[in-house]
PDB file of N, CA and C in Angstrom:
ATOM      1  N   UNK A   1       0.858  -1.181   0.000  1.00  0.00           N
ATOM      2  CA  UNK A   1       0.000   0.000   0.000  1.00  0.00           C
ATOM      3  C   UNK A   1       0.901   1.240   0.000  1.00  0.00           C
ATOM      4  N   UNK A   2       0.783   2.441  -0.608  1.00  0.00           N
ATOM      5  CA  UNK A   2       1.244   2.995  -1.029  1.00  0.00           C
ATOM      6  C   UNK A   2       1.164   4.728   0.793  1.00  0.00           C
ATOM      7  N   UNK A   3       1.917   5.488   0.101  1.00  0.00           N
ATOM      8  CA  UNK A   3       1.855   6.095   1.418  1.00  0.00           C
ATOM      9  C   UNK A   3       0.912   7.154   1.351  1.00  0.00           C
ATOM     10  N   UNK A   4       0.423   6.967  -0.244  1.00  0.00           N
ATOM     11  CA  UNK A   4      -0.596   8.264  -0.396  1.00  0.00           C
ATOM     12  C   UNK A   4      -1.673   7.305   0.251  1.00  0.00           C
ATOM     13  N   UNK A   5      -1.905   6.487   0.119  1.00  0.00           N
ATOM     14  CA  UNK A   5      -3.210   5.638  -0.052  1.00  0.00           C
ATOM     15  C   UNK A   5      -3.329   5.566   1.661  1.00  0.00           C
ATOM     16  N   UNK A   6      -2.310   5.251   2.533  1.00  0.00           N
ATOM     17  CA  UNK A   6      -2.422   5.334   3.838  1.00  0.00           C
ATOM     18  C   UNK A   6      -2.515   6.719   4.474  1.00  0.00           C
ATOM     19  N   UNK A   7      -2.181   7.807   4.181  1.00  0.00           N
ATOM     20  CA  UNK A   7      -2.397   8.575   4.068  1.00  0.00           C
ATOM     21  C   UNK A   7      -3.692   8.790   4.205  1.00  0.00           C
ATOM     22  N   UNK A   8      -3.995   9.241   3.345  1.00  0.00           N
ATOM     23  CA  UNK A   8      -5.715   9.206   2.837  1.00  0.00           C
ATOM     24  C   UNK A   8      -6.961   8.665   3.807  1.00  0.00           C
ATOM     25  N   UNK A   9      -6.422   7.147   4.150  1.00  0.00           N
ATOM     26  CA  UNK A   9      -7.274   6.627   5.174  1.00  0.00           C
ATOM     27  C   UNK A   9      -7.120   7.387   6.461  1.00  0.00           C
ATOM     28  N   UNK A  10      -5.850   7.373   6.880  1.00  0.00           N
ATOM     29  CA  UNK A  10      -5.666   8.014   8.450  1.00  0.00           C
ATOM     30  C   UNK A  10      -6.571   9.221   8.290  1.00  0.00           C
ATOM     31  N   UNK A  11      -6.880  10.154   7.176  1.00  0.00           N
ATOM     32  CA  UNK A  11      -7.071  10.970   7.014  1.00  0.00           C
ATOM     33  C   UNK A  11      -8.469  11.051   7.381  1.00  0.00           C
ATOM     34  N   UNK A  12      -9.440  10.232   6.233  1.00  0.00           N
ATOM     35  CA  UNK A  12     -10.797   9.664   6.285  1.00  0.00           C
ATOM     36  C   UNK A  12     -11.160   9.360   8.259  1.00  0.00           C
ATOM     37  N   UNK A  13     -10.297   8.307   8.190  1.00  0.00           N
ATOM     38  CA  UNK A  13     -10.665   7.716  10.077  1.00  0.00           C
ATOM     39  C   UNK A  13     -10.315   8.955  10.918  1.00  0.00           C
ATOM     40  N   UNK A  14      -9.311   9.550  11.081  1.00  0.00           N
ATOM     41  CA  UNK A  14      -9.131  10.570  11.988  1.00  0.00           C
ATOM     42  C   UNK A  14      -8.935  12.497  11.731  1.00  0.00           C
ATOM     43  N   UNK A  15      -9.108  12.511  10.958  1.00  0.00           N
ATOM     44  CA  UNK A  15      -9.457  14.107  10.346  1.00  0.00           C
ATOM     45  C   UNK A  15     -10.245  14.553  11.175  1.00  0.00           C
ATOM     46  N   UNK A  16     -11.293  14.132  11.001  1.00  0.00           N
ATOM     47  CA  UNK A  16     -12.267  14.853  12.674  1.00  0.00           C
ATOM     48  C   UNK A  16     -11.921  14.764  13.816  1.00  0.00           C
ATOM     49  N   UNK A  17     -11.265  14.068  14.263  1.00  0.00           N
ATOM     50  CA  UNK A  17     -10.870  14.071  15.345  1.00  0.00           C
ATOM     51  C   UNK A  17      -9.785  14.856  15.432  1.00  0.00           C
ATOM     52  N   UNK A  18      -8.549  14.766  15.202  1.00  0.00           N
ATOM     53  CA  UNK A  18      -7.854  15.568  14.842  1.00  0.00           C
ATOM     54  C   UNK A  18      -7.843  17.393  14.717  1.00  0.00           C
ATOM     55  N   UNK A  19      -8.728  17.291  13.910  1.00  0.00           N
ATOM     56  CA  UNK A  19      -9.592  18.854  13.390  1.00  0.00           C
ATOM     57  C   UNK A  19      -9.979  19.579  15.056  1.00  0.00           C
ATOM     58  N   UNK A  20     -11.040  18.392  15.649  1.00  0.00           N
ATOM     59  CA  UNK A  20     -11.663  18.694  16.677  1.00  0.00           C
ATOM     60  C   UNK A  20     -10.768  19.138  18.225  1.00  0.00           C
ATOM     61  N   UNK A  21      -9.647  18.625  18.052  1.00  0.00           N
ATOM     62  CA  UNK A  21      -8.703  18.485  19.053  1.00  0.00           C
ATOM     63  C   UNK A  21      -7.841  19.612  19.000  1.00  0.00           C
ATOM     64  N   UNK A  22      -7.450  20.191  17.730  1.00  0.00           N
ATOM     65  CA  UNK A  22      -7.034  21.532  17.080  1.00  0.00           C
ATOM     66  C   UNK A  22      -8.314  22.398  17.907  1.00  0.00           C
ATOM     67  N   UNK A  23      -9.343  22.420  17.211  1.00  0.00           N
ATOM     68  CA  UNK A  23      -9.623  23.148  17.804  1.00  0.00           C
ATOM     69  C   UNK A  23     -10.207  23.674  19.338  1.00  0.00           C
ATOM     70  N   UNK A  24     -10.178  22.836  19.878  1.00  0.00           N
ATOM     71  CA  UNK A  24     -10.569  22.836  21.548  1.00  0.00           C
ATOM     72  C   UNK A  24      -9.020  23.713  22.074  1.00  0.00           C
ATOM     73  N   UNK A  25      -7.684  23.142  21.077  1.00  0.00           N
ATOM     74  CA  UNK A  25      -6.726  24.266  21.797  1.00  0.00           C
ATOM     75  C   UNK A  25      -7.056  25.348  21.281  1.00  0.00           C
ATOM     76  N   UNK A  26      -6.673  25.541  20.077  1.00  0.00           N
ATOM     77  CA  UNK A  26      -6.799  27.055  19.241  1.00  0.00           C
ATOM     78  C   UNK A  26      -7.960  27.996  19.454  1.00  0.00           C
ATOM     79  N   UNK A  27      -9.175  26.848  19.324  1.00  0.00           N
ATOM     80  CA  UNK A  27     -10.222  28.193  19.709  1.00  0.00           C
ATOM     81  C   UNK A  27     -10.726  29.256  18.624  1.00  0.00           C
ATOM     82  N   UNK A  28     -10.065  28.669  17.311  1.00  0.00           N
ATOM     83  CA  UNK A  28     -10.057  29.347  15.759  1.00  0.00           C
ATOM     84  C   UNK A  28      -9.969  28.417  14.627  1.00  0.00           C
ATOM     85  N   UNK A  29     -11.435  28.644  14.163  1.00  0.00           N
ATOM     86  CA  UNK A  29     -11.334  27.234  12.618  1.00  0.00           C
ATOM     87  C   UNK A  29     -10.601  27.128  12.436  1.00  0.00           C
ATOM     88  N   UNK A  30      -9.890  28.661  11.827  1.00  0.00           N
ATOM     89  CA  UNK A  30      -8.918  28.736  10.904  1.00  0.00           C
ATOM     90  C   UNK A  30      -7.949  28.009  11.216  1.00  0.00           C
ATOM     91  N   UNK A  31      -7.297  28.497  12.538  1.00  0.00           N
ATOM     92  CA  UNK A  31      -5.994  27.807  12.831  1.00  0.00           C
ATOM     93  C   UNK A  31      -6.101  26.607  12.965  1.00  0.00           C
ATOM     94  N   UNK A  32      -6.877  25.920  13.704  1.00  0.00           N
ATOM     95  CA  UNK A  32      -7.576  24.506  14.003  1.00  0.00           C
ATOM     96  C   UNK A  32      -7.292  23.443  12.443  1.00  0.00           C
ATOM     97  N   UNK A  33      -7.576  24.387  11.278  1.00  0.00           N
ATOM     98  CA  UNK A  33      -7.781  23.770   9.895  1.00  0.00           C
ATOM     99  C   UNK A  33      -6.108  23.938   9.533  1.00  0.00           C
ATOM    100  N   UNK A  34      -5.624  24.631   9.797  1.00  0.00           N
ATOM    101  CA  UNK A  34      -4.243  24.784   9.229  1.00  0.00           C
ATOM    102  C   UNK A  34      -2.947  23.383  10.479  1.00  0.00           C
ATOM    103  N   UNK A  35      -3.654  23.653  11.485  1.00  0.00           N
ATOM    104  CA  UNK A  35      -2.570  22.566  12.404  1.00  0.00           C
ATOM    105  C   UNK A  35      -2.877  21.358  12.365  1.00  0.00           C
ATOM    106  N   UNK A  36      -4.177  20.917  11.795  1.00  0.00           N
ATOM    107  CA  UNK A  36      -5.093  19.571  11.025  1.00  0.00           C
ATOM    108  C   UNK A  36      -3.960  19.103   9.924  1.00  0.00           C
ATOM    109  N   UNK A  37      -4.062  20.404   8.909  1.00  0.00           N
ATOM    110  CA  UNK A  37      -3.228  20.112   7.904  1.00  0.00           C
ATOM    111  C   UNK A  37      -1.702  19.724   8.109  1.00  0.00           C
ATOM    112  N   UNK A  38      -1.118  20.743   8.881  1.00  0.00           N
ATOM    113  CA  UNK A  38       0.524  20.484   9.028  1.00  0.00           C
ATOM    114  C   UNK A  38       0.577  19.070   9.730  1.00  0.00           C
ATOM    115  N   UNK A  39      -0.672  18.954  10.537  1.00  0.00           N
ATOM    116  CA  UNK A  39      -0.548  17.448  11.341  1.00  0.00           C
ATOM    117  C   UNK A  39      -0.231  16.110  10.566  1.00  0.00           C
ATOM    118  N   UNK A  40      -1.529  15.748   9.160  1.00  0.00           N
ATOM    119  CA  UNK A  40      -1.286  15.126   8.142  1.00  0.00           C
ATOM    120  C   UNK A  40      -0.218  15.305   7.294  1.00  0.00           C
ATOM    121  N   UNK A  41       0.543  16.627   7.101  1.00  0.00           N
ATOM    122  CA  UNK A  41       1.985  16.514   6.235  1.00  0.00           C
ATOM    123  C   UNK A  41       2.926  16.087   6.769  1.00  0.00           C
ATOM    124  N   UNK A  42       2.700  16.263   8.247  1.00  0.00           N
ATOM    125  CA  UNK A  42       4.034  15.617   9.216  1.00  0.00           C
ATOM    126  C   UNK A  42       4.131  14.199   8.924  1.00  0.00           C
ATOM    127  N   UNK A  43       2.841  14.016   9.256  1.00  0.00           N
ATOM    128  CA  UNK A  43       2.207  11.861   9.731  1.00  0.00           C
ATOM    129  C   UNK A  43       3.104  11.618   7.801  1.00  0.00           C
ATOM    130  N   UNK A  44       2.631  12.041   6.603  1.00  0.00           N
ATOM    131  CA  UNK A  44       2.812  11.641   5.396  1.00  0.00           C
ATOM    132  C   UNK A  44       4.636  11.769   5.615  1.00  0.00           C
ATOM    133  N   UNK A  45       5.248  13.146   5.911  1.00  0.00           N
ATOM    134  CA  UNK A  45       6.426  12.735   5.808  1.00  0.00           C
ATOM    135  C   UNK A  45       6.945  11.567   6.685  1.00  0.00           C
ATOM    136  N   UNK A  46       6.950  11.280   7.987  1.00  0.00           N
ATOM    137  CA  UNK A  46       7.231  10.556   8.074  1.00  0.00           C
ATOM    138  C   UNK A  46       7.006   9.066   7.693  1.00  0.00           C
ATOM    139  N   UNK A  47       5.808   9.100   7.416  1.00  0.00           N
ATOM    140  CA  UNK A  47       5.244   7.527   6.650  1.00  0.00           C
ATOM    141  C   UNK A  47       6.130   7.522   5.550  1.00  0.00           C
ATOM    142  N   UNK A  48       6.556   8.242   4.404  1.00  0.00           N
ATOM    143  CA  UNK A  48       7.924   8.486   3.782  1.00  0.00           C
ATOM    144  C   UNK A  48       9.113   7.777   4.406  1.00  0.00           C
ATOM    145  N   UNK A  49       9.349   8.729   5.230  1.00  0.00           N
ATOM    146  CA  UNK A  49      10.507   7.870   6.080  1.00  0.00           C
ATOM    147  C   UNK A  49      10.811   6.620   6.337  1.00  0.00           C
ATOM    148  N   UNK A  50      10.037   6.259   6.907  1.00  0.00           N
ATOM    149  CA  UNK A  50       9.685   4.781   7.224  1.00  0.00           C
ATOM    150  C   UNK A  50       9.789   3.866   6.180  1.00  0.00           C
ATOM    151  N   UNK A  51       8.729   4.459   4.945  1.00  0.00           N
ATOM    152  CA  UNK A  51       8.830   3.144   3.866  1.00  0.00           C
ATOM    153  C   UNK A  51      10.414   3.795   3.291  1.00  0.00           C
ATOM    154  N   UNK A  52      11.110   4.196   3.296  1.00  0.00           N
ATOM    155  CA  UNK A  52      12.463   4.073   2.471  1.00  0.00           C
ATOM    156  C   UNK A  52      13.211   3.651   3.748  1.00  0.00           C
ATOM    157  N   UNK A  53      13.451   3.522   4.715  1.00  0.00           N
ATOM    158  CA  UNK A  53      14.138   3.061   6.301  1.00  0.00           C
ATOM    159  C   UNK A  53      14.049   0.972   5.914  1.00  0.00           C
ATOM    160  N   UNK A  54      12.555   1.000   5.698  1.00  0.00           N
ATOM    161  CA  UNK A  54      12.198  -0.480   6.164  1.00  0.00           C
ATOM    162  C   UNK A  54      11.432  -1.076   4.964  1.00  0.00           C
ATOM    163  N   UNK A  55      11.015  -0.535   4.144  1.00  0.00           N
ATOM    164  CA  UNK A  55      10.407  -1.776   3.302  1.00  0.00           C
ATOM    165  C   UNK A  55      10.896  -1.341   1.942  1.00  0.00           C
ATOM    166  N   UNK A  56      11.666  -1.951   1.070  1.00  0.00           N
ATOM    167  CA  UNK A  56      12.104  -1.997   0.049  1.00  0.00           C
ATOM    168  C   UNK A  56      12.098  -3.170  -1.015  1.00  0.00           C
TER     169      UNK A  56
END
């Protein structure tokens, strides 16, 4: 499975939650929607990481 494709799911299963947890700190969609996002680019880079570390 590919890391977009896992990606994607974590995304689907926990985006709301995530989103929701942003915002209970922030207290601002906006920001709430932007630390959602950097959250999923982090999780993708490192899922990157990982598949070039360990599965080849």
């Amino acid at each position: 499975m590919s890391t977009e494709l896992i990606l994607e799911r974590l995304m689907r299963e926990y985006g709301d939650s995530v989103f929701r947890m942003c915002f209970l700190y922030l207290k601002d969609y906006h920001l709430a929607e932007d630390a959602t996002q950097g959250t999923f680019m982090k999780a993708m880079k490192k899922l990157k990481d990982y598949f070039e570390l360990h599965i080849k």
